[in-house]
PDB file of N, CA and C in Angstrom:
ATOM      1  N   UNK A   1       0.817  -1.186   0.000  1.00  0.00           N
ATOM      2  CA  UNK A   1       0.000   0.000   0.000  1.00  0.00           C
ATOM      3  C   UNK A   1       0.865   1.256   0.000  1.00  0.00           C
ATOM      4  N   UNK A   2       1.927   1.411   0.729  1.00  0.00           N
ATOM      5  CA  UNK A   2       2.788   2.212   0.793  1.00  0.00           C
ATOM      6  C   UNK A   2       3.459   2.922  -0.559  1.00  0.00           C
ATOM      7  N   UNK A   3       3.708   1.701  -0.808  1.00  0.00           N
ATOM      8  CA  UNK A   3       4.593   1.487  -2.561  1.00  0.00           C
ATOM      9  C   UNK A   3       3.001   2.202  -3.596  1.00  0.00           C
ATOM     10  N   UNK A   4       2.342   1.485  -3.551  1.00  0.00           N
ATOM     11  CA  UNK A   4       0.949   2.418  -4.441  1.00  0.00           C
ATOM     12  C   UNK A   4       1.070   4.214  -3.991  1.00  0.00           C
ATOM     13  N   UNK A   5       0.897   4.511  -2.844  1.00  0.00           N
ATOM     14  CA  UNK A   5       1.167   5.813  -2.485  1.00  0.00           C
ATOM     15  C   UNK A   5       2.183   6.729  -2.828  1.00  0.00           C
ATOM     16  N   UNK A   6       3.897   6.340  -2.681  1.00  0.00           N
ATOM     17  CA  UNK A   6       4.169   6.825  -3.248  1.00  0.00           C
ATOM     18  C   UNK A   6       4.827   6.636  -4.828  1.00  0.00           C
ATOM     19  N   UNK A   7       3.992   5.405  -5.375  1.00  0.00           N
ATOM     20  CA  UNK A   7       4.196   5.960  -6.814  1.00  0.00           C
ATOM     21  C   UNK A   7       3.291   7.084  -7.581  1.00  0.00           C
ATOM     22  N   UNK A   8       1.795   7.263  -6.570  1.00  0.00           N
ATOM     23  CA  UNK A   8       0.851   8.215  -7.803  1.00  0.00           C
ATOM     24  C   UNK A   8       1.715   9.477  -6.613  1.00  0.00           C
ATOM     25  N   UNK A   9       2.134   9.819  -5.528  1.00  0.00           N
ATOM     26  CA  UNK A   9       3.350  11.057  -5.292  1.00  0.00           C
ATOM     27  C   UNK A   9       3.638  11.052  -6.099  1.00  0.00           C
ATOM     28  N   UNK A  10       5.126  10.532  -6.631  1.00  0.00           N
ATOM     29  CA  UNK A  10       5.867  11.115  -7.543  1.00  0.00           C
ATOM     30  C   UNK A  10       5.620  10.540  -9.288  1.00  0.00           C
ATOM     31  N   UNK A  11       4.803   9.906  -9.510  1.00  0.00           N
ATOM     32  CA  UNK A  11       4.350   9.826 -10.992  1.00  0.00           C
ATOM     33  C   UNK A  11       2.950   9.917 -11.257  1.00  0.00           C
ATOM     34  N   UNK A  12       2.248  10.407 -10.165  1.00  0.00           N
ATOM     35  CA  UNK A  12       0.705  10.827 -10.919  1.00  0.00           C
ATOM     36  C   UNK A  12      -0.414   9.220 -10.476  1.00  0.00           C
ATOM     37  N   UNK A  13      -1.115   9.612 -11.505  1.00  0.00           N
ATOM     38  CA  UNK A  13      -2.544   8.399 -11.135  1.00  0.00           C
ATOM     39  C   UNK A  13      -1.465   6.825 -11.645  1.00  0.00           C
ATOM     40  N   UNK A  14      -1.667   5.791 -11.001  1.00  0.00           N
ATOM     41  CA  UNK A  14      -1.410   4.507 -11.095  1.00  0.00           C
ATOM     42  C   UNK A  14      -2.792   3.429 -11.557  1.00  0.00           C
ATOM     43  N   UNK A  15      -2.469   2.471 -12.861  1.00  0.00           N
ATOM     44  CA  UNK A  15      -2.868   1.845 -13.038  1.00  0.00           C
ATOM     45  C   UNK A  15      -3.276   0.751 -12.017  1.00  0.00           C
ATOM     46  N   UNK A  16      -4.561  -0.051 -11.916  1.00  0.00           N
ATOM     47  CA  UNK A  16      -4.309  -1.166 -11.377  1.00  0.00           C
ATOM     48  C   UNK A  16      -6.136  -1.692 -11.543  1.00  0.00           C
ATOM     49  N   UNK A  17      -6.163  -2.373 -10.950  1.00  0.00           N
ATOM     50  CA  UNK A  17      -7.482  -3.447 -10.888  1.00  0.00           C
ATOM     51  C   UNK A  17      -8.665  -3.775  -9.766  1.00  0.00           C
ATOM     52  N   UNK A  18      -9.359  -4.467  -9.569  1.00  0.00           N
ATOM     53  CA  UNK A  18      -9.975  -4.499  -8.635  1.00  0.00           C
ATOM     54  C   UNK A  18     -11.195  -5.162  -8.656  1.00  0.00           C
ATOM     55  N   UNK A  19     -11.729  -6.034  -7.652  1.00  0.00           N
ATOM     56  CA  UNK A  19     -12.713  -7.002  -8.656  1.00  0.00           C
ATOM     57  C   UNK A  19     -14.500  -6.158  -7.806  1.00  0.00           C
ATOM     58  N   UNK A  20     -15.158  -6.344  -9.346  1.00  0.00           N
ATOM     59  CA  UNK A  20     -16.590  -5.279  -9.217  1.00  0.00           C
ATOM     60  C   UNK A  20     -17.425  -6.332  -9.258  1.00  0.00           C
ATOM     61  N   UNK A  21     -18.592  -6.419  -8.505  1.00  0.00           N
ATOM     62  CA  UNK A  21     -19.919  -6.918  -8.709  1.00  0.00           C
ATOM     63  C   UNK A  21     -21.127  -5.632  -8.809  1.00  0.00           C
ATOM     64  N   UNK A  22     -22.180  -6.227  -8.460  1.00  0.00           N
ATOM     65  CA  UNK A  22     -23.291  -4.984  -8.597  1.00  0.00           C
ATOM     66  C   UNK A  22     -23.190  -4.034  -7.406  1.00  0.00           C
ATOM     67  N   UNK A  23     -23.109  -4.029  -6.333  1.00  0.00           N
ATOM     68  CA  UNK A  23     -22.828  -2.886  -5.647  1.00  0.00           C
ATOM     69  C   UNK A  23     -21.256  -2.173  -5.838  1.00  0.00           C
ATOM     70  N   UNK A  24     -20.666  -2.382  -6.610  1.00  0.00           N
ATOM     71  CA  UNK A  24     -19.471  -1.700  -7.102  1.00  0.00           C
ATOM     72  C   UNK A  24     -20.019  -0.737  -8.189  1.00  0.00           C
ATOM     73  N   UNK A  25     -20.840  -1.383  -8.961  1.00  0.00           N
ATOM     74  CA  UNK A  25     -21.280  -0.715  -9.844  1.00  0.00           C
ATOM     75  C   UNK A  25     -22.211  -0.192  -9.601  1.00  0.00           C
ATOM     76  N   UNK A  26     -23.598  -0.130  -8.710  1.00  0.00           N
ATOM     77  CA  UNK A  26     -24.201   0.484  -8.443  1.00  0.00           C
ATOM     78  C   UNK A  26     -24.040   2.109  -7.898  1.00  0.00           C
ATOM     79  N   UNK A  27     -22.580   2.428  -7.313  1.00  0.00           N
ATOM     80  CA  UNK A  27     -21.905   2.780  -6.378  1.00  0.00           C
ATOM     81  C   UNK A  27     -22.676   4.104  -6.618  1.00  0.00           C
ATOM     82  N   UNK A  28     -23.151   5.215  -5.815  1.00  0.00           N
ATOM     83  CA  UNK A  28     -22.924   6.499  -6.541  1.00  0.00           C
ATOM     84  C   UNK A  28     -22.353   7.723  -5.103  1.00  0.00           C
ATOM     85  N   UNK A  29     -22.153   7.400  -4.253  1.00  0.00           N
ATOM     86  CA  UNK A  29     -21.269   8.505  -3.531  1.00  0.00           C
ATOM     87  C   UNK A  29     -21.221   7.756  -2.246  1.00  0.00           C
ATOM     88  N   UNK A  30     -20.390   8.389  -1.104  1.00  0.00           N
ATOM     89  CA  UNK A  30     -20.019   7.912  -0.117  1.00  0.00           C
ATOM     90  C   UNK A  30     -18.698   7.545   0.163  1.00  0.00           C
ATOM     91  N   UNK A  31     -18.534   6.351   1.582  1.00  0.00           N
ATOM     92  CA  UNK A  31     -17.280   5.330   1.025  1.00  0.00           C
ATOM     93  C   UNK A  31     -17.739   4.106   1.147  1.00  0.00           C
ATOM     94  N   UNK A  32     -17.329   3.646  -0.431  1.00  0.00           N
ATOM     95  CA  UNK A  32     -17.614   1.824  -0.782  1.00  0.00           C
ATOM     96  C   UNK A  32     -16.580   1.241   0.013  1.00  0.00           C
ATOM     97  N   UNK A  33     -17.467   0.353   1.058  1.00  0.00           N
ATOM     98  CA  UNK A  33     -16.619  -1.047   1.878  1.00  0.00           C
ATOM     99  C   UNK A  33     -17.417  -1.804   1.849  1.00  0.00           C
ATOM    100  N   UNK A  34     -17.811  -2.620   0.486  1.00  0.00           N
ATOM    101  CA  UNK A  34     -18.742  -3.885   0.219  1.00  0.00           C
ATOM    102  C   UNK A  34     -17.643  -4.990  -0.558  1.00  0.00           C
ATOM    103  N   UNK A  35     -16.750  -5.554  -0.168  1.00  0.00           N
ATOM    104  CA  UNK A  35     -16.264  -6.287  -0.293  1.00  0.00           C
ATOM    105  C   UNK A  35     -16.638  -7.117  -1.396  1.00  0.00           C
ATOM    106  N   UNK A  36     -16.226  -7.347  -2.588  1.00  0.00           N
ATOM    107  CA  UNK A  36     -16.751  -8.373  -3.676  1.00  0.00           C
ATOM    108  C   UNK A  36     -15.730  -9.096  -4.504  1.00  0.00           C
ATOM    109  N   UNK A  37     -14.215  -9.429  -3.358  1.00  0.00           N
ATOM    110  CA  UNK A  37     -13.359 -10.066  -3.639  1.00  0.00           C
ATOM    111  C   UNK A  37     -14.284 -11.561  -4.738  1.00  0.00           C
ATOM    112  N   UNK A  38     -15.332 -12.306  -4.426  1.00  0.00           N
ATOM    113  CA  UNK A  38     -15.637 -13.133  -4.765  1.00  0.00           C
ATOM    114  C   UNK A  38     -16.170 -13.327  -6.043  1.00  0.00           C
ATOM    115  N   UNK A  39     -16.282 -12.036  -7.026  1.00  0.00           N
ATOM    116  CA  UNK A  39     -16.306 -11.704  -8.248  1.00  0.00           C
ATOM    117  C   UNK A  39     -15.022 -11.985  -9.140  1.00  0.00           C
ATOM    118  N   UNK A  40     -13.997 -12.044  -8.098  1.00  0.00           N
ATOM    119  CA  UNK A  40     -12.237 -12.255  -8.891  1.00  0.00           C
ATOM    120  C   UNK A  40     -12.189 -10.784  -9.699  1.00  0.00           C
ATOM    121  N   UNK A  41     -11.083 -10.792 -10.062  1.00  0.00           N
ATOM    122  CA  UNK A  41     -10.777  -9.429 -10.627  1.00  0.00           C
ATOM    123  C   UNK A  41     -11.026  -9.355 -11.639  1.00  0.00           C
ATOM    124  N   UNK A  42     -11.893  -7.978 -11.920  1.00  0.00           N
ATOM    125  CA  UNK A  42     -12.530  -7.917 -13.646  1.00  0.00           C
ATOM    126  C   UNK A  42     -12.328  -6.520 -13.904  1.00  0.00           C
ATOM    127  N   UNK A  43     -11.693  -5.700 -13.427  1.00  0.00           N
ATOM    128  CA  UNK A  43     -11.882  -4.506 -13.791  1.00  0.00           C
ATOM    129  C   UNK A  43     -10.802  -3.267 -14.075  1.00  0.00           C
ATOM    130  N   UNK A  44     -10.414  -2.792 -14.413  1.00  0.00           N
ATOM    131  CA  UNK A  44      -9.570  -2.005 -14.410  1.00  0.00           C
ATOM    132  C   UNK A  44      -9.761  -0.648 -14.018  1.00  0.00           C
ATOM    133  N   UNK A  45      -8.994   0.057 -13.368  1.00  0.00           N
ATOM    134  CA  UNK A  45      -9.229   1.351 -12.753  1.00  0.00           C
ATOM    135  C   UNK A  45      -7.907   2.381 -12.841  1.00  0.00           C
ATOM    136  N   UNK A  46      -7.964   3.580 -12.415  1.00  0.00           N
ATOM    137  CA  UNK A  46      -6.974   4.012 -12.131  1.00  0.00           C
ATOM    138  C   UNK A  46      -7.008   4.784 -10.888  1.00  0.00           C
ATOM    139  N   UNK A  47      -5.856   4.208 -10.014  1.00  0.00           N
ATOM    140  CA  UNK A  47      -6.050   5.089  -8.605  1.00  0.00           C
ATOM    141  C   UNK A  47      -5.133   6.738  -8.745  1.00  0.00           C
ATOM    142  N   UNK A  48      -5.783   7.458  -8.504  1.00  0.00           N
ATOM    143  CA  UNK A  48      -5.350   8.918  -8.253  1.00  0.00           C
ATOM    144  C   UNK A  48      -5.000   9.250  -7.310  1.00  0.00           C
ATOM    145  N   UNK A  49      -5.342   9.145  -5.714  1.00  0.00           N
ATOM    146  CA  UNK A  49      -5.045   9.805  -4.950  1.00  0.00           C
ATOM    147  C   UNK A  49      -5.592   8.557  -3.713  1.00  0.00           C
ATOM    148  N   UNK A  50      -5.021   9.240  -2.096  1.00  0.00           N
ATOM    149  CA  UNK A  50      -5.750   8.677  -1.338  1.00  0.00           C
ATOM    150  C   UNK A  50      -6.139   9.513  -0.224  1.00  0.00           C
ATOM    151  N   UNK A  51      -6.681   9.005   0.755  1.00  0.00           N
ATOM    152  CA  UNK A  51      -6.989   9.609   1.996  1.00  0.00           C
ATOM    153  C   UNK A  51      -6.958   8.573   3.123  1.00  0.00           C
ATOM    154  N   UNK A  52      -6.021   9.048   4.682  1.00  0.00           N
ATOM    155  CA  UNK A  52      -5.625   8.332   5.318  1.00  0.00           C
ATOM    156  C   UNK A  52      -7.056   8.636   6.113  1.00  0.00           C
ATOM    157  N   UNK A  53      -7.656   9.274   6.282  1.00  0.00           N
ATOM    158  CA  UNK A  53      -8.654   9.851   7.236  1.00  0.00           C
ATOM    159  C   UNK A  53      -9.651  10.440   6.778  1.00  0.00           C
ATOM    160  N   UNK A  54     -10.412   9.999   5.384  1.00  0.00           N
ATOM    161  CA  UNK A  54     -11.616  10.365   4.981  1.00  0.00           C
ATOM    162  C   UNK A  54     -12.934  10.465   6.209  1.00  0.00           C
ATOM    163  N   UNK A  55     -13.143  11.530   6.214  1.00  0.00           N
ATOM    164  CA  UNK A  55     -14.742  11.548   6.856  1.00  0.00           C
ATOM    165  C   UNK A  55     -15.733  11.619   6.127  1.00  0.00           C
ATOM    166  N   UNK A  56     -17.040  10.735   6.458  1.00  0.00           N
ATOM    167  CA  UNK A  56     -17.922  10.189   6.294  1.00  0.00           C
ATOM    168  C   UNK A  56     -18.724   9.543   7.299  1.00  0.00           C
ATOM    169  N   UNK A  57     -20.017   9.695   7.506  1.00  0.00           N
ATOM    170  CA  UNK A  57     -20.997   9.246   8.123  1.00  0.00           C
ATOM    171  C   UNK A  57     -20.451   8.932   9.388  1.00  0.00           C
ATOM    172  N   UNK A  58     -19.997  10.269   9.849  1.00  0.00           N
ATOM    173  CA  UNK A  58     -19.513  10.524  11.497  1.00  0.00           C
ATOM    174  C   UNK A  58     -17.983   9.658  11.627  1.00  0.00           C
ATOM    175  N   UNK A  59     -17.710   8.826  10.437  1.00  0.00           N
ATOM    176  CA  UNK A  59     -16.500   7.897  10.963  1.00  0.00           C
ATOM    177  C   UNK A  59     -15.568   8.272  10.363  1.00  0.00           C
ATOM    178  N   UNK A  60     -14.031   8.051  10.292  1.00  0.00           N
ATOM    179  CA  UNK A  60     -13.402   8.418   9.147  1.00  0.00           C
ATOM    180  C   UNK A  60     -12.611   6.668   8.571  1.00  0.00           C
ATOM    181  N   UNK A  61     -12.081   6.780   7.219  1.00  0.00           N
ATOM    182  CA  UNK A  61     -11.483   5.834   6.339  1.00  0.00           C
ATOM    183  C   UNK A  61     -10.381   6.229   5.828  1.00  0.00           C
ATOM    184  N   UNK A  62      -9.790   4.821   5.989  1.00  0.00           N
ATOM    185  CA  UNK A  62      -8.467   5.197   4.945  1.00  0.00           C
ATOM    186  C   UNK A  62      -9.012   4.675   3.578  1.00  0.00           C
ATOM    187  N   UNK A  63      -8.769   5.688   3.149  1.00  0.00           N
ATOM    188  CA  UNK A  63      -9.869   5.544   1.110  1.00  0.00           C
ATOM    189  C   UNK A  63      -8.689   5.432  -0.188  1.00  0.00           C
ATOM    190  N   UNK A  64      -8.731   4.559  -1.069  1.00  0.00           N
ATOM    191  CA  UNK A  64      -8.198   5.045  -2.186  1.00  0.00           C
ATOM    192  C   UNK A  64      -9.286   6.294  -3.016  1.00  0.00           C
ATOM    193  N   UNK A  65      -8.684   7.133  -3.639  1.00  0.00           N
ATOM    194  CA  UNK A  65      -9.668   7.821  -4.522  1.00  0.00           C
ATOM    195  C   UNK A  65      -9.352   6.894  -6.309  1.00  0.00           C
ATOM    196  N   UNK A  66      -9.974   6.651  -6.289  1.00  0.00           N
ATOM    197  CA  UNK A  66     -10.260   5.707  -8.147  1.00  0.00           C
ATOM    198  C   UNK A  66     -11.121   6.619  -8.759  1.00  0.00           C
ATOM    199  N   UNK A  67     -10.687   6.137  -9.989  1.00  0.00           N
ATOM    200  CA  UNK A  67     -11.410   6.629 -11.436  1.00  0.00           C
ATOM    201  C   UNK A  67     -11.728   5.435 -12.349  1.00  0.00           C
ATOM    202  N   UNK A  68     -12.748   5.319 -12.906  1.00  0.00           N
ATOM    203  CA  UNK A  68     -13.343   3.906 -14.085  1.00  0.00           C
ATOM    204  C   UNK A  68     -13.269   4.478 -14.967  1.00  0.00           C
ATOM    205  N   UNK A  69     -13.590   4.101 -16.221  1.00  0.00           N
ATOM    206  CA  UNK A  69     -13.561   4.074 -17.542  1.00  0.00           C
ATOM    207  C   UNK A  69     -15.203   4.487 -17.838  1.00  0.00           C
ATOM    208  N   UNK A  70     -16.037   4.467 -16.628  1.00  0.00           N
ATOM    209  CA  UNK A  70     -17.363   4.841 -16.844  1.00  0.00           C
ATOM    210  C   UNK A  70     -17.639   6.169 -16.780  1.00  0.00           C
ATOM    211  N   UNK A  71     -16.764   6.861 -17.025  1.00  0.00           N
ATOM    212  CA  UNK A  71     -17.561   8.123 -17.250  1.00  0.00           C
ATOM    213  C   UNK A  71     -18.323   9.048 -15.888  1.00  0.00           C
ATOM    214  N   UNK A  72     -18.730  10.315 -16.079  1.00  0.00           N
ATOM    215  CA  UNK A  72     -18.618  10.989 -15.310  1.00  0.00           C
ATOM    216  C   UNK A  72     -20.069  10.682 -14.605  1.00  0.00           C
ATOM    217  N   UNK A  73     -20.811   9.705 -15.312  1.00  0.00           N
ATOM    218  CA  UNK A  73     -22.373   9.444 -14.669  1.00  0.00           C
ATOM    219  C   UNK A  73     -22.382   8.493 -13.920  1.00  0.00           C
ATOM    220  N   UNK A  74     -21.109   7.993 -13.617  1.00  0.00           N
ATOM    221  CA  UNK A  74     -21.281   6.918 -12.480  1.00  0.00           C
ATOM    222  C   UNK A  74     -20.387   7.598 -11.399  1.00  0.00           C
ATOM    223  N   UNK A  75     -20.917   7.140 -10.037  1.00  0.00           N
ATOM    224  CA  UNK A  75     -20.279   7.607  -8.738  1.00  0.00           C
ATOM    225  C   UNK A  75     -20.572   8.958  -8.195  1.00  0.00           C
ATOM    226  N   UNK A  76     -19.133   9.581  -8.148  1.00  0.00           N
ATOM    227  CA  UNK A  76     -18.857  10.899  -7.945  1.00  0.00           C
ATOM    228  C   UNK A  76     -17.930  11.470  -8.636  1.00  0.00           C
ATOM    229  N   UNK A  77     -19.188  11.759 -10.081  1.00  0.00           N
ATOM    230  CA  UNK A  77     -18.350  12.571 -10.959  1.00  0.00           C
ATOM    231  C   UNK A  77     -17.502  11.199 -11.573  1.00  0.00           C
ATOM    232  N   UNK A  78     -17.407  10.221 -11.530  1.00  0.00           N
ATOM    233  CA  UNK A  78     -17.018   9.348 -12.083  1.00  0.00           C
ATOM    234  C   UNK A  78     -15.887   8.409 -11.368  1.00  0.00           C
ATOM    235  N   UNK A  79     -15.830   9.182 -10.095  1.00  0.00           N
ATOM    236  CA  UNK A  79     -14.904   8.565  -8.830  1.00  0.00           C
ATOM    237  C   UNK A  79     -15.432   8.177  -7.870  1.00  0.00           C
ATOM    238  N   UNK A  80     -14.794   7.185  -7.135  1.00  0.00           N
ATOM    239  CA  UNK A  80     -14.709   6.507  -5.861  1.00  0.00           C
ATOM    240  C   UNK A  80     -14.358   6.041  -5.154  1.00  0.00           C
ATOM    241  N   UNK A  81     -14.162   6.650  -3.269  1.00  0.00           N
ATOM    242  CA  UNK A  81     -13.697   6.201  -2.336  1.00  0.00           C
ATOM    243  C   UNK A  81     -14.064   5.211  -1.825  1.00  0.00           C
ATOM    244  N   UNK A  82     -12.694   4.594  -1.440  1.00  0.00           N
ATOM    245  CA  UNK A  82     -12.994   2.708  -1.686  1.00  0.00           C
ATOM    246  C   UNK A  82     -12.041   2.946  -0.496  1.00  0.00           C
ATOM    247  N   UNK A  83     -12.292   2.036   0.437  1.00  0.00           N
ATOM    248  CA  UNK A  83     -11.661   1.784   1.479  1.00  0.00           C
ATOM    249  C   UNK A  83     -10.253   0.761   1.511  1.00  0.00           C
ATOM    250  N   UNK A  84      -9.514   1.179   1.774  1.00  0.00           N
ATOM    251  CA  UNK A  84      -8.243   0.011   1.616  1.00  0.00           C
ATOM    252  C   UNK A  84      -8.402  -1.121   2.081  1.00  0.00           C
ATOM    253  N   UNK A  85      -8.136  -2.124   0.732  1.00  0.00           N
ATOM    254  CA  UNK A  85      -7.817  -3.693   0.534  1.00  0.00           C
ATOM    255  C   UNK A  85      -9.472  -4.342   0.525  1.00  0.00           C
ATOM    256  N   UNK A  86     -10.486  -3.161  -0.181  1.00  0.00           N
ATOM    257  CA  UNK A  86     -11.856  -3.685  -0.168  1.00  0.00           C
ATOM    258  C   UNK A  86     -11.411  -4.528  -1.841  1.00  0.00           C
ATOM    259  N   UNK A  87     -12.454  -5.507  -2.168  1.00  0.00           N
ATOM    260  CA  UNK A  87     -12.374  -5.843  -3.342  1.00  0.00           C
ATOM    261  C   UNK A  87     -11.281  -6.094  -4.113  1.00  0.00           C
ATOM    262  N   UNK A  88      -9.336  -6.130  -3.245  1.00  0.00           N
ATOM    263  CA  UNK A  88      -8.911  -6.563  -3.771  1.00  0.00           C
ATOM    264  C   UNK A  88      -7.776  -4.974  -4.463  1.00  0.00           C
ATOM    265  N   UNK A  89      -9.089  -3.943  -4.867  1.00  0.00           N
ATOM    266  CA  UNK A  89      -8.141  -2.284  -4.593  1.00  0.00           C
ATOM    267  C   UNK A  89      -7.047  -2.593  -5.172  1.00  0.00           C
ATOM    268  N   UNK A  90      -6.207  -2.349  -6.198  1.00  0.00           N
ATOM    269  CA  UNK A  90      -4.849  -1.786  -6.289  1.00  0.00           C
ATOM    270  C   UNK A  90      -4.432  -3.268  -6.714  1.00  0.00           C
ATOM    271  N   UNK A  91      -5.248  -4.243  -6.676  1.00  0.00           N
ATOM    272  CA  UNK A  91      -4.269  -5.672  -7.350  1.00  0.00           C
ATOM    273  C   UNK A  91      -3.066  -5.194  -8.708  1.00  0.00           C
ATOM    274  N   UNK A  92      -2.339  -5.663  -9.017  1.00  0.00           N
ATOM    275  CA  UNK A  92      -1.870  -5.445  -9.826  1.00  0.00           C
ATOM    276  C   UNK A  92      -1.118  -4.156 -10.565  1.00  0.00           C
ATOM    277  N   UNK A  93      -0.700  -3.313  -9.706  1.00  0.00           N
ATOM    278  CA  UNK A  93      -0.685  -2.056  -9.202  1.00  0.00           C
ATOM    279  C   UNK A  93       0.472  -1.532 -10.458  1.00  0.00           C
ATOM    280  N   UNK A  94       0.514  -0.533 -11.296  1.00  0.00           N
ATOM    281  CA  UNK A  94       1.391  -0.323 -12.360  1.00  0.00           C
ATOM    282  C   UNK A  94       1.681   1.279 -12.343  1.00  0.00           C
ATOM    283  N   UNK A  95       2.916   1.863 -12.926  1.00  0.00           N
ATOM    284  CA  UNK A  95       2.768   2.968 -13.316  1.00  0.00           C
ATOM    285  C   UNK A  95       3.910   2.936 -14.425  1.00  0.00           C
ATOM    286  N   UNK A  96       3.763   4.303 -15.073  1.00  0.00           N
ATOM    287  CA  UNK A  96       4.629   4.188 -16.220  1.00  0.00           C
ATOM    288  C   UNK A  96       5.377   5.449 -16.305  1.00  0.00           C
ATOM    289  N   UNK A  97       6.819   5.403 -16.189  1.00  0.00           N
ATOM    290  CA  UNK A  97       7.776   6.691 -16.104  1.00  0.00           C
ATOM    291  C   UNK A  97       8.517   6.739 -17.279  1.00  0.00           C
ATOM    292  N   UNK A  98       7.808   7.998 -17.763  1.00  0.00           N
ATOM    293  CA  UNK A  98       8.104   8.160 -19.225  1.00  0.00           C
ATOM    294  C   UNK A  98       9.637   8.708 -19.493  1.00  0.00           C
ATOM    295  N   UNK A  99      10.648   8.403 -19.925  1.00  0.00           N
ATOM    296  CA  UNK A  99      12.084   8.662 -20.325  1.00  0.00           C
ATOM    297  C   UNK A  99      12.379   9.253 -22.159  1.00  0.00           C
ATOM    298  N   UNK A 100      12.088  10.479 -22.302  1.00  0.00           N
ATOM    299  CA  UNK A 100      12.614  11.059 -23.857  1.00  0.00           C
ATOM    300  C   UNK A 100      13.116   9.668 -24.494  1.00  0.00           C
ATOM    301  N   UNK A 101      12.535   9.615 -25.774  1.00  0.00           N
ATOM    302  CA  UNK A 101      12.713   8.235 -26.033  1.00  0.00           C
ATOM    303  C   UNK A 101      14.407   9.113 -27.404  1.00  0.00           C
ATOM    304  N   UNK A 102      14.960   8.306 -27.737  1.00  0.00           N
ATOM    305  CA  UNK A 102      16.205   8.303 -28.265  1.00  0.00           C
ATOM    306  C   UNK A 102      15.614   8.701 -30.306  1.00  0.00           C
ATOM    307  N   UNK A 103      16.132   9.955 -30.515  1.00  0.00           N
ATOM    308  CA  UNK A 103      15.515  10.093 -31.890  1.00  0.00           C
ATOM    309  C   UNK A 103      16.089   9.074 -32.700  1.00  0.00           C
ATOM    310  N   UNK A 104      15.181   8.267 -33.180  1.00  0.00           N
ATOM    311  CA  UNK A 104      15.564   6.800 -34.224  1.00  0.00           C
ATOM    312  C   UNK A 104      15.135   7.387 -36.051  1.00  0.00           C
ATOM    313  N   UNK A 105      15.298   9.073 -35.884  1.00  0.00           N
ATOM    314  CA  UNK A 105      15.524   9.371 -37.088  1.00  0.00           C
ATOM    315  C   UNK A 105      13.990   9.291 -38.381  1.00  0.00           C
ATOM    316  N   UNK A 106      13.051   8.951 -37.262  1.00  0.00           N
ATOM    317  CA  UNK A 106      11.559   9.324 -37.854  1.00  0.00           C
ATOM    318  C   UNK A 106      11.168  10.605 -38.437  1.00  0.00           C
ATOM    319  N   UNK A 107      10.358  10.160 -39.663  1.00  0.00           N
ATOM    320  CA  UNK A 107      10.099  11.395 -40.547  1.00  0.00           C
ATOM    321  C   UNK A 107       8.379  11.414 -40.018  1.00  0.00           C
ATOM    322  N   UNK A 108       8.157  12.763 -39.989  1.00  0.00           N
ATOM    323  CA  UNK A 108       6.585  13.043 -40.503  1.00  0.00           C
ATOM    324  C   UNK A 108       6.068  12.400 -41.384  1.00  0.00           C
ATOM    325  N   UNK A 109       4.738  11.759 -41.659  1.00  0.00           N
ATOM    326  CA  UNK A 109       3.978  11.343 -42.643  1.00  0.00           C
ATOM    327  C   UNK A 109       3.710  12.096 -43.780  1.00  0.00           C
ATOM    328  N   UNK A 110       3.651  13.649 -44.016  1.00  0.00           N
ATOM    329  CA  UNK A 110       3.974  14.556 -44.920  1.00  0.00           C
ATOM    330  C   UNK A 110       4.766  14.521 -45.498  1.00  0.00           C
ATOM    331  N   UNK A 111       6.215  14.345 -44.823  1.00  0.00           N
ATOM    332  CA  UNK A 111       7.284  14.735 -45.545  1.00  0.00           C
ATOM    333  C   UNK A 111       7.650  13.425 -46.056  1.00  0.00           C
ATOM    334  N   UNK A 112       7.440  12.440 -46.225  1.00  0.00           N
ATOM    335  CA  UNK A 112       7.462  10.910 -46.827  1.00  0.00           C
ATOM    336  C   UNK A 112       8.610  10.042 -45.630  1.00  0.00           C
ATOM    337  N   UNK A 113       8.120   8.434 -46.703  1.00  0.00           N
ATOM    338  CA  UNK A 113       8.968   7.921 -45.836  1.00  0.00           C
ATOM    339  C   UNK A 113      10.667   8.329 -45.975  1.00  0.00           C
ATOM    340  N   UNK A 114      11.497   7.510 -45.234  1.00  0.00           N
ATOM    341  CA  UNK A 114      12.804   7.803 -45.264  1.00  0.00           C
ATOM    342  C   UNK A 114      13.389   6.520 -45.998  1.00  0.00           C
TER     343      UNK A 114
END
């Protein structure tokens, strides 16, 4: 969990997974702690951010903040606080640190091939 944290610190939102049934998807605000490890992992997400001490309904959570591929009509605004290690959260956890790639002498499609 640590290692997820500070990779979206210093490289931004992190890829990863997480397994959804119907109250995952139903989801539309709050914090989701409905557990649906038993779906296995089907989903892909991207985690953005977290919170060690989300408040909510008088209590507080340690939350990932996620983003789906569904668009801004599901959740909140298209995000959701998910409580750490619900559903599995962050399986497969990726990020990608982009390095100036080495000019290999590529032409524009205009200017023809080489």
């Amino acid at each position: 969990m640590d290692e997820i944290k500070q990779a979206i610190y210093q490289y931004g939102p992190v890829g990863a997974a997480v397994a959804v049934g119907p109250a995952f998807q139903g989801y539309s605000a709050g914090v989701f702690d409905n557990d649906e490890s038993g779906y296995g992992i089907n989903h892909a997400i991207v985690l953005v951010g977290w919170d060690d001490a989300y408040p909510w309904d008088g209590n507080t959570y340690g939350v990932w903040i996620l983003r789906t591929s569904w668009g801004s009509g599901w959740g909140e605004g298209g995000y959701m606080y998910i409580t750490y290690g619900t559903s599995r959260v962050g399986y497969s956890a990726n990020y990608i640190e982009y390095a100036h790639a080495p000019d290999f002498g590529l032409v524009a499609p205009e200017n023809g091939a080489a």
